[in-house]
C-alpha atoms as a PDB file:
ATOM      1  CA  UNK A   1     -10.954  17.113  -1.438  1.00  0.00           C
ATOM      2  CA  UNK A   2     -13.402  14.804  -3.052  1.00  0.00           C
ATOM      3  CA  UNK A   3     -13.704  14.489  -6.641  1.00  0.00           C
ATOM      4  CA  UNK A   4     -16.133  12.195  -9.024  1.00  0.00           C
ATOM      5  CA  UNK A   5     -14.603  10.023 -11.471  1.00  0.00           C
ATOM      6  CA  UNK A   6     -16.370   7.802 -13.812  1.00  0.00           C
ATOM      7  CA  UNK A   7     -15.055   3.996 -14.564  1.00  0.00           C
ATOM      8  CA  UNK A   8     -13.861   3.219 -18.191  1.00  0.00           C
ATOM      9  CA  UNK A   9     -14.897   0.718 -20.074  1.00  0.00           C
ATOM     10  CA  UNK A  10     -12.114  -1.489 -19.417  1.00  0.00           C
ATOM     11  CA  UNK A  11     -12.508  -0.654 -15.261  1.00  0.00           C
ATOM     12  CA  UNK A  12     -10.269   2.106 -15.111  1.00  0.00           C
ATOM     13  CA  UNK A  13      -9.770   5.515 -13.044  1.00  0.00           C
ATOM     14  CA  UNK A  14      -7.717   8.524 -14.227  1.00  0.00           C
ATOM     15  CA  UNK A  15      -5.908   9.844 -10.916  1.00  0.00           C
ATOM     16  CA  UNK A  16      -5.994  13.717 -11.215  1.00  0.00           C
ATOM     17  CA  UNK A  17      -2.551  15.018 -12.317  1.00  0.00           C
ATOM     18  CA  UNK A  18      -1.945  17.158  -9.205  1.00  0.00           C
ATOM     19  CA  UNK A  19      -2.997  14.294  -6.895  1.00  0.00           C
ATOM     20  CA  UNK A  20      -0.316  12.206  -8.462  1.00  0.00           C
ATOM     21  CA  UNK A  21       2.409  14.818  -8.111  1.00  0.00           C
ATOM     22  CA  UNK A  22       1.500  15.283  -4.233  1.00  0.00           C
ATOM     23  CA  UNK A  23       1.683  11.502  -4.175  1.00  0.00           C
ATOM     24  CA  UNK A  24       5.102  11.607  -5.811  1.00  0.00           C
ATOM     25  CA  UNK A  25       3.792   8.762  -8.412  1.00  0.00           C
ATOM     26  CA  UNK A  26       4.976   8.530 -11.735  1.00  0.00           C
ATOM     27  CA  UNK A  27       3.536   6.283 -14.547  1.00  0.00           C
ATOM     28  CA  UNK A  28       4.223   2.505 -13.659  1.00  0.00           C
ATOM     29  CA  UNK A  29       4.695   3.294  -9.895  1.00  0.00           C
ATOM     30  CA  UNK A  30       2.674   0.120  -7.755  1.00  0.00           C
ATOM     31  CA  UNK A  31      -0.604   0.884  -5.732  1.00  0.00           C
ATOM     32  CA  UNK A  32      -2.425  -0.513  -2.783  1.00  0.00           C
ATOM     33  CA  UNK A  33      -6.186  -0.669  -3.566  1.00  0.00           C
ATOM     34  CA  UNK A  34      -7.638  -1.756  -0.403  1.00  0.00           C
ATOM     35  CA  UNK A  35     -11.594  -2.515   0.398  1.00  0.00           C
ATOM     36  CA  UNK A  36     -13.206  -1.678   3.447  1.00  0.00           C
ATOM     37  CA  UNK A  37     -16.510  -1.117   4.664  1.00  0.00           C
ATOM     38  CA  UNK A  38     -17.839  -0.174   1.321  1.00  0.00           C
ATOM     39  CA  UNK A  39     -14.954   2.136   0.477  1.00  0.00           C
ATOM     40  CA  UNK A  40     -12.472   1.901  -1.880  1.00  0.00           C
ATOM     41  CA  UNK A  41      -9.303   3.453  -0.560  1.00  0.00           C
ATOM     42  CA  UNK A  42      -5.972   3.634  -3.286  1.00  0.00           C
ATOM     43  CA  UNK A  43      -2.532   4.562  -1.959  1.00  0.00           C
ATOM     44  CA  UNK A  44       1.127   4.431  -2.864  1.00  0.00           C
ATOM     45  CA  UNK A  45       2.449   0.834  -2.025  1.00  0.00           C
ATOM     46  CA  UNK A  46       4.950   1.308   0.472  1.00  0.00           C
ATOM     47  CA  UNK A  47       7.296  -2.213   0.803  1.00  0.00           C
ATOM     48  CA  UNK A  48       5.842  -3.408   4.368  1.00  0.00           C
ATOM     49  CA  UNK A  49       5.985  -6.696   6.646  1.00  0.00           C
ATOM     50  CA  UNK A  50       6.387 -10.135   4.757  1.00  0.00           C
ATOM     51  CA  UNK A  51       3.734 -11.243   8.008  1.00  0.00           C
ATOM     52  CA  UNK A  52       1.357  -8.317   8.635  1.00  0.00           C
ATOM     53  CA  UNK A  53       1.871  -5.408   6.683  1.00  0.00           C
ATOM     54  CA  UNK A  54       2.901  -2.985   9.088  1.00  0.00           C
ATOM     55  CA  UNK A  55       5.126  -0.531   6.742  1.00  0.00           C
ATOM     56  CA  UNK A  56       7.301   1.402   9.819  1.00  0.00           C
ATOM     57  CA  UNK A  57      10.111   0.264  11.636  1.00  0.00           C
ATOM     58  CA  UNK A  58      10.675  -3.050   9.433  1.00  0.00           C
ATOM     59  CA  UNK A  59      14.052  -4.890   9.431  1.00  0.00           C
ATOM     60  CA  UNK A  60      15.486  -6.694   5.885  1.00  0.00           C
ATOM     61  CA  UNK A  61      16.437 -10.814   6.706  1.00  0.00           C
ATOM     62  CA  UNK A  62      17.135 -12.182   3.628  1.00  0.00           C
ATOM     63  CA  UNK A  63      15.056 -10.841   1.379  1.00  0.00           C
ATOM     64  CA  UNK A  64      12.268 -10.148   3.308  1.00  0.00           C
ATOM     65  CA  UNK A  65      10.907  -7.278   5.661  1.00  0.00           C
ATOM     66  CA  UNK A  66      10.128  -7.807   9.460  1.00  0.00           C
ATOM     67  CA  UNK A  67       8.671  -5.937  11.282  1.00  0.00           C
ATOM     68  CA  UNK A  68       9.607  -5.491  15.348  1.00  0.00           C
ATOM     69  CA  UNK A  69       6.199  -7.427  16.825  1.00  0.00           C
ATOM     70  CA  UNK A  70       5.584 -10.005  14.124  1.00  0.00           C
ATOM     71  CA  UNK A  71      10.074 -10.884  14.887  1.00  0.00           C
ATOM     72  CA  UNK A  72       9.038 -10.984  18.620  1.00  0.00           C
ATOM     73  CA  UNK A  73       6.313 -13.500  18.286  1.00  0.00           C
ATOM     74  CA  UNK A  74       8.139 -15.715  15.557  1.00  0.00           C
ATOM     75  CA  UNK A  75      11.425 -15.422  18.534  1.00  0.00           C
ATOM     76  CA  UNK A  76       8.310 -16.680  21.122  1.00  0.00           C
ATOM     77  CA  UNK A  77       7.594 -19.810  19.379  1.00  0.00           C
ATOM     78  CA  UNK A  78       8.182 -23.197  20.903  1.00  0.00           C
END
């Protein structure tokens, strides 16, 4: 579904009520706003890799999340 929105005057977008409860986001909840080849794209911030990203299949060392590739390569180096 696409929807215009206009910027505030302080930069701000109101995210549609019913958008937000099929998100699951309540007030205060963090977002990812990411750029990309001219778009915009905002989404839930989901806890990912310390290294890349990569949000599935992490493992917790220390206080930090891993995920299985970037642990490979760091296990790889000399």
């Amino acid at each position: 579904m696409r929807l215009i929105k206009k910027i505030d005057n302080l930069g701000r977008v109101v995210v549609p009520k019913g958008y937000r409860m099929m998100l699951g986001l309540q007030p205060g909840d963090p977002l990812d706003i990411e750029f990309d080849d001219g778009r915009l794209t905002i989404s839930p911030h989901r806890d990912g890799c310390a290294f890349c990203g990569a949000s599935e299949a992490v493992h917790h060392f220390l206080d930090k999340k891993i995920c299985p590739d970037c642990l490979r390569r760091i296990k790889n180096l000399p």
